[in-house]
N, C-alpha and C. Protein backbone atom coordinates (compact mmCIF):
# COMPACT_ATOMS: atom_id res chain seq x y z
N UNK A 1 -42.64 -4.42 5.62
CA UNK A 1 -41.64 -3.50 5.14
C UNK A 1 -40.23 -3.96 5.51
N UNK A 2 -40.02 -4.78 6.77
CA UNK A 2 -38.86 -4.60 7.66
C UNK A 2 -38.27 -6.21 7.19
N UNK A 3 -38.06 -6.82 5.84
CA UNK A 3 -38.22 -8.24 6.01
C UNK A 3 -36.69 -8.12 5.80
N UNK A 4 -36.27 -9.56 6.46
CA UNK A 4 -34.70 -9.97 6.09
C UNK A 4 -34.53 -11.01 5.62
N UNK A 5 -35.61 -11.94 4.96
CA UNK A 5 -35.33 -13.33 3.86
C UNK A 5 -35.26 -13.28 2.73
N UNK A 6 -34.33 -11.56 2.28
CA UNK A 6 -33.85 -11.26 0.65
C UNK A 6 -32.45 -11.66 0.95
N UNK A 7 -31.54 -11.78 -0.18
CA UNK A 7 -30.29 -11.22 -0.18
C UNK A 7 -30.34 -10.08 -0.23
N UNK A 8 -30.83 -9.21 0.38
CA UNK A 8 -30.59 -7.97 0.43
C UNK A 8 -29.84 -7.60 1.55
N UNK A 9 -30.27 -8.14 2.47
CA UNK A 9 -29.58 -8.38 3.95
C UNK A 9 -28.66 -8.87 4.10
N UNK A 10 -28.43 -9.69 3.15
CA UNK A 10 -26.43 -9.94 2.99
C UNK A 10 -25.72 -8.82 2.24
N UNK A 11 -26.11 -8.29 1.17
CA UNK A 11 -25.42 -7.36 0.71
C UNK A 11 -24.78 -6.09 1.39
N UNK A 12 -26.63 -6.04 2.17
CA UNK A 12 -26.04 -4.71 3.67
C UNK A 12 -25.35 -4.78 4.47
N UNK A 13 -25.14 -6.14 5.04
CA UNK A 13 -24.14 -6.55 5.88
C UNK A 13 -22.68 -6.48 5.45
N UNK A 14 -22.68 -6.93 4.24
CA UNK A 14 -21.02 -7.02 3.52
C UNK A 14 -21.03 -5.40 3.22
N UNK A 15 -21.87 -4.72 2.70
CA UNK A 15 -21.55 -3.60 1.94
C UNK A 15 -21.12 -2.43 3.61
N UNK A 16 -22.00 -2.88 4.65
CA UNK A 16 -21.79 -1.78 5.48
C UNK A 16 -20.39 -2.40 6.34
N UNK A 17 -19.84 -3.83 6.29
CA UNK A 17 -18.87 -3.86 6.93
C UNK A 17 -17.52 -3.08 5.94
N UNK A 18 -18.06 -3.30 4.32
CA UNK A 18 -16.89 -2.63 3.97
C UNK A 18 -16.81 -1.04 3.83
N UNK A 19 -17.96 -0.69 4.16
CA UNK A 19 -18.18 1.19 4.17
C UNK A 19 -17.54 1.52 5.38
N UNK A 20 -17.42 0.96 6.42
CA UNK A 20 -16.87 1.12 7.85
C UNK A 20 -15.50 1.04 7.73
N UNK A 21 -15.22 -0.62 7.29
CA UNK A 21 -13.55 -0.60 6.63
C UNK A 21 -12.82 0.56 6.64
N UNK A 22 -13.33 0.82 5.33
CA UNK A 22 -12.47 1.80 4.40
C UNK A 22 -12.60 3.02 5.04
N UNK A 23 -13.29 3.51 5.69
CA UNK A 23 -13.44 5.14 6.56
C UNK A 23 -12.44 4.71 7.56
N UNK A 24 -12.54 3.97 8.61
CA UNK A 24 -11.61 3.58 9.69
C UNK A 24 -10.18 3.17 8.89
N UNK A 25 -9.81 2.39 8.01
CA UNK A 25 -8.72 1.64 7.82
C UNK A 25 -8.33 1.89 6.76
N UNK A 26 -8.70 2.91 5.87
CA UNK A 26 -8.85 3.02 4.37
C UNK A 26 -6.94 3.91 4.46
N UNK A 27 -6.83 4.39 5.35
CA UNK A 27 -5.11 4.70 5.01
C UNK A 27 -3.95 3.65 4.59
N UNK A 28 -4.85 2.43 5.48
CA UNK A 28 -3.34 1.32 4.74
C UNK A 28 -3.34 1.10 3.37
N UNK A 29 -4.85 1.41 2.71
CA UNK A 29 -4.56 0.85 1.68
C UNK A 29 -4.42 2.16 0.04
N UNK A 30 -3.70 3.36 0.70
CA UNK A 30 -3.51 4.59 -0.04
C UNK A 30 -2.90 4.28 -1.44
N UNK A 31 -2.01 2.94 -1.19
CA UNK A 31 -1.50 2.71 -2.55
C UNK A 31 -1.53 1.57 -3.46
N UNK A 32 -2.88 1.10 -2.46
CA UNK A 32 -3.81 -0.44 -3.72
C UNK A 32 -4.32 0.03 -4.47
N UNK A 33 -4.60 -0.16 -5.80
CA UNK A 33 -5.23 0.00 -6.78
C UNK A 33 -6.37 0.06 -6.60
N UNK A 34 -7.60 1.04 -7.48
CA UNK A 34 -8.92 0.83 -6.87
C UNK A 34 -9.72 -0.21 -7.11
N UNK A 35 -8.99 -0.94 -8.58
CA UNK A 35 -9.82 -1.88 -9.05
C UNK A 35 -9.71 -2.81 -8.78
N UNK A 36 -8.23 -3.46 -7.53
CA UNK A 36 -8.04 -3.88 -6.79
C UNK A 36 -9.24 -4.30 -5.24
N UNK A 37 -9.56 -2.99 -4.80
CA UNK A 37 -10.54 -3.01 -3.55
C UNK A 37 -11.92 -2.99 -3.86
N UNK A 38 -12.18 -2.41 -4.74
CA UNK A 38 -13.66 -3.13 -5.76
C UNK A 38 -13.58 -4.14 -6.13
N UNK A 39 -12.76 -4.78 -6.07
CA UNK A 39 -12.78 -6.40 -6.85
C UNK A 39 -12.88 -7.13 -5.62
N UNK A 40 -11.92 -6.60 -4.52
CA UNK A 40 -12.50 -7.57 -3.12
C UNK A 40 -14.21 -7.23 -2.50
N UNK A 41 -14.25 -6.25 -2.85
CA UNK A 41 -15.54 -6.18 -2.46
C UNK A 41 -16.70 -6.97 -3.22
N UNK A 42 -16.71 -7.00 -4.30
CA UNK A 42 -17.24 -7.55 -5.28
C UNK A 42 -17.49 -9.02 -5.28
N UNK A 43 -15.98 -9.60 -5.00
CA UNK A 43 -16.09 -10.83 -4.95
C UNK A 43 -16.13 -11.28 -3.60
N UNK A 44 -16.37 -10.67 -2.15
CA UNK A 44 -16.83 -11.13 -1.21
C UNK A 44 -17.87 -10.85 -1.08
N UNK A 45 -18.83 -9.80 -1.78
CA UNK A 45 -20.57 -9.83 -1.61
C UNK A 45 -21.21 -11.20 -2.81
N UNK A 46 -20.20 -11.66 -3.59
CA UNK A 46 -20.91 -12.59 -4.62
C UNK A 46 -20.47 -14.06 -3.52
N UNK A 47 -19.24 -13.95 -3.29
CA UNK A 47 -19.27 -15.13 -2.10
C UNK A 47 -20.28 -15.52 -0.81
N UNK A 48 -20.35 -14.23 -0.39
CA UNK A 48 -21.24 -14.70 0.62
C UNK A 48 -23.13 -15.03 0.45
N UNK A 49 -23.35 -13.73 -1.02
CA UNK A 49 -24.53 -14.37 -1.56
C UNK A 49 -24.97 -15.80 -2.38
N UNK A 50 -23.76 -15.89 -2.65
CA UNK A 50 -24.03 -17.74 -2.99
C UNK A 50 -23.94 -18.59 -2.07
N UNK A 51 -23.26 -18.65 -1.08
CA UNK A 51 -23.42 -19.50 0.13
C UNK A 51 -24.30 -19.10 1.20
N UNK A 52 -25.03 -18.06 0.86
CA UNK A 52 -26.23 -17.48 1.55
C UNK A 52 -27.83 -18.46 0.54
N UNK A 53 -27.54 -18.40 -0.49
CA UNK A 53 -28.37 -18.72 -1.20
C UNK A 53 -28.52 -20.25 -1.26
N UNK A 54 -27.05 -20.80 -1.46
CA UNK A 54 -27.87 -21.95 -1.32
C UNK A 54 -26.92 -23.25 -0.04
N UNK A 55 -26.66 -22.63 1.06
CA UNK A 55 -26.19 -23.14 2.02
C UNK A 55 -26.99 -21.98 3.34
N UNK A 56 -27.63 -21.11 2.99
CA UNK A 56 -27.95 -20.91 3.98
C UNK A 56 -27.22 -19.69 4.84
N UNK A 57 -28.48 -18.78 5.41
CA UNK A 57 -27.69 -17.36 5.83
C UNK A 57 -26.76 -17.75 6.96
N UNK A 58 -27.13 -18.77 7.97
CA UNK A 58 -26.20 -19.01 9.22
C UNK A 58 -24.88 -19.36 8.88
N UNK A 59 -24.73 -20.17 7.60
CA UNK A 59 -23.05 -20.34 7.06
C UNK A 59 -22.71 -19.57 6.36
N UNK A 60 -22.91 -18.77 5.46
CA UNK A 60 -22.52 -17.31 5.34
C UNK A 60 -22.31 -16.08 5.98
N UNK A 61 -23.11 -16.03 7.05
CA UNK A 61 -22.69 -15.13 8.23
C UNK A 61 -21.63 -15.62 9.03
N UNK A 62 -21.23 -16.63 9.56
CA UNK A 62 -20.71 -17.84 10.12
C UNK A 62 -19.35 -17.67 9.38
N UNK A 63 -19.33 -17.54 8.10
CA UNK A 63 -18.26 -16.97 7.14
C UNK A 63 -17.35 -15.99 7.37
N UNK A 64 -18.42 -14.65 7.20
CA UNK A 64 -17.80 -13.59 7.61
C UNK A 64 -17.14 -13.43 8.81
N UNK A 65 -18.08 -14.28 10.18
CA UNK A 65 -17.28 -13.89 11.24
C UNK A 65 -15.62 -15.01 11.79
N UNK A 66 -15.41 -15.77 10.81
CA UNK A 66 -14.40 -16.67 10.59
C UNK A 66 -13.60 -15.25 10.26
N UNK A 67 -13.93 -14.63 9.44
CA UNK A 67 -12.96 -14.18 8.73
C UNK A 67 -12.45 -12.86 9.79
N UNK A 68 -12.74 -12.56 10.94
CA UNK A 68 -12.38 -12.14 12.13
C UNK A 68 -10.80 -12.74 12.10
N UNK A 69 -10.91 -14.26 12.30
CA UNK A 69 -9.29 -15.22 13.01
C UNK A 69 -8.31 -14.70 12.34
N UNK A 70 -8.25 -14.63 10.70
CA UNK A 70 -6.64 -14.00 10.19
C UNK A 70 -6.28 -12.95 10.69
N UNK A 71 -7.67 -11.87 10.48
CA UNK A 71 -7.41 -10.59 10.47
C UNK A 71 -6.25 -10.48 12.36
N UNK A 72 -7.32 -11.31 13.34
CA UNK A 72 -6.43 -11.25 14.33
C UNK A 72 -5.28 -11.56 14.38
N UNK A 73 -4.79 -13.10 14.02
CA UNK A 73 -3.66 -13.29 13.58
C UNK A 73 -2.57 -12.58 12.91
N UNK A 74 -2.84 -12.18 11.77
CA UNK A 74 -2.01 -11.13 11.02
C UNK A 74 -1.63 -9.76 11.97
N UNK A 75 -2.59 -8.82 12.38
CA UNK A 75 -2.51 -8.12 12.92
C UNK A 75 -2.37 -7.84 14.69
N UNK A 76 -2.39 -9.36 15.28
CA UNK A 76 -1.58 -9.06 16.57
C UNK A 76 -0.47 -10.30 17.00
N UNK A 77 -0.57 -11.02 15.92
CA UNK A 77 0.81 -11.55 16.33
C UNK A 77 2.02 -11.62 14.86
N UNK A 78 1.23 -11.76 13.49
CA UNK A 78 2.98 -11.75 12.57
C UNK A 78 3.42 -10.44 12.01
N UNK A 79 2.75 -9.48 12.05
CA UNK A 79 2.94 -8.37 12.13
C UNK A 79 3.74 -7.92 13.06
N UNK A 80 3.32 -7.76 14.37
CA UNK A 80 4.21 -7.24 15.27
C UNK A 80 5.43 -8.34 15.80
N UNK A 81 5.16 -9.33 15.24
CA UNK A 81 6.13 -10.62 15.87
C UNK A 81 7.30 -10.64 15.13
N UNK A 82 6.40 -11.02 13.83
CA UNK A 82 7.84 -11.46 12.76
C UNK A 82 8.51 -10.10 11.91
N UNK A 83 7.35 -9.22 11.61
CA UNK A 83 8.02 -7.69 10.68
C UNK A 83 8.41 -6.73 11.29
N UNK A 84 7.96 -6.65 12.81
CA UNK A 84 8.21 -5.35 13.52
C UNK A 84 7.42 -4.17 12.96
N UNK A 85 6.08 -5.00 12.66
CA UNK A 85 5.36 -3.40 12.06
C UNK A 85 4.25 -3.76 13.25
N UNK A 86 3.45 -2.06 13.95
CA UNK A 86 2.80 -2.44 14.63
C UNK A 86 1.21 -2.59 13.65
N UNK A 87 0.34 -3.49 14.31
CA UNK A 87 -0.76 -4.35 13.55
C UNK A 87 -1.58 -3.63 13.25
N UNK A 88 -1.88 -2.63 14.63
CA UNK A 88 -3.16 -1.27 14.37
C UNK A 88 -2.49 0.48 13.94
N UNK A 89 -1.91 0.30 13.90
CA UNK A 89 -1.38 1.56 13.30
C UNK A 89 -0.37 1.62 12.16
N UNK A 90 0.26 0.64 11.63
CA UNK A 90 1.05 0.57 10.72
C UNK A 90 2.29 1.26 10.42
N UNK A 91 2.84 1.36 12.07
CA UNK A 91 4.04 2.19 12.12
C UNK A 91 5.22 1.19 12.22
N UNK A 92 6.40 1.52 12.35
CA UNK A 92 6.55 2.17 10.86
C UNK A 92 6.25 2.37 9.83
N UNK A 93 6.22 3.53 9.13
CA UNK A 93 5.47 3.54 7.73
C UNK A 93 6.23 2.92 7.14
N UNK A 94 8.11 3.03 6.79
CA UNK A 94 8.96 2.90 6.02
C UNK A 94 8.79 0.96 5.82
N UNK A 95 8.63 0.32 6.87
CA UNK A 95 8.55 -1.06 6.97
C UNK A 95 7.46 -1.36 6.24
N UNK A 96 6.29 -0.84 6.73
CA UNK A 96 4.82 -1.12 6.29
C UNK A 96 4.83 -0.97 5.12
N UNK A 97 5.65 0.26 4.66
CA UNK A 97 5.54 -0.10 2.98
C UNK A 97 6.30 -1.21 2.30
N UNK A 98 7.39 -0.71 3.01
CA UNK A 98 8.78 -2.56 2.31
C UNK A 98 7.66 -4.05 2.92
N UNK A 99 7.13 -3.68 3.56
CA UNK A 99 6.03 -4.69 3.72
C UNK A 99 5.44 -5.27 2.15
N UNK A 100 4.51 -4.19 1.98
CA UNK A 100 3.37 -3.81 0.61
C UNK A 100 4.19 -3.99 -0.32
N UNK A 101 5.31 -4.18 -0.57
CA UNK A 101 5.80 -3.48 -1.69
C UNK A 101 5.67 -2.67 -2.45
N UNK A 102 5.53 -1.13 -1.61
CA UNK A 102 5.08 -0.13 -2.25
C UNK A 102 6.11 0.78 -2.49
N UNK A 103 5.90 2.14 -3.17
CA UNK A 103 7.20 2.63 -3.18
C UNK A 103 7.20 3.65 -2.30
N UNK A 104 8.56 3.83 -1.46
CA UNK A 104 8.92 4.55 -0.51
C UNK A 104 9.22 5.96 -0.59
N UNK A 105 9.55 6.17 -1.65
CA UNK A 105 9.81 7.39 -2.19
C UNK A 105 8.79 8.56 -1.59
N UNK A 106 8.00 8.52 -0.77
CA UNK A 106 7.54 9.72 -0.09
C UNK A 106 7.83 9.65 0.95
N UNK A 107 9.04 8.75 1.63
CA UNK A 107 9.99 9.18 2.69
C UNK A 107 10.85 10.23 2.51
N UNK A 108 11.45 9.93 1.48
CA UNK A 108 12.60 11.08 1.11
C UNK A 108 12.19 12.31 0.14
N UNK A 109 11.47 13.00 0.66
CA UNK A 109 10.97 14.32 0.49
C UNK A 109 11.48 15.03 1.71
């Protein structure tokens, strides 16, 4: 019953790191498009099932946890280094958005 030599077990892995994502972190991204964050999702469960498939689950997992280094990078040193936005909370908002290039206009309400 309990087997893990499907891609199924990659999908759960990508699908539950991005179900976690988006509950924990899903505020930064209030003003991405949705078809935007379905499309990353999409195209990182087809990435990692092809290099699961035919390179093998240890370099596809091996993948994902690479993809740990930016996230650190971005979020504890050019973030708070170079923009003055902080990395885990995204304060200032007003920056964080001139960040995004989003529109600010629900400051000035």
């Amino acid at each position: 019953m309990w087997q893990t030599d499907s891609l199924w077990f990659e999908i759960a892995v990508v699908s539950i790191i991005y179900a976690v994502g988006n509950m924990v972190m899903g505020q930064f991204e209030e003003q991405t498009p949705k078809w935007r964050r379905v499309g990353k999702y999409i195209l990182t469960l087809i990435l990692i099932c092809l290099i699961s498939h035919y390179a093998g689950r240890v370099y596809s997992m091996s993948l994902l946890a690479l993809f740990i280094v930016p996230l650190l990078y971005i979020h504890a040193y050019y973030l708070p280094k170079k923009k003055g936005i902080n990395g885990w909370t995204g304060e200032p908002k007003s920056k964080y958005y001139e960040f995004r290039k989003w529109n600010k206009d629900i400051f000035s309400k």
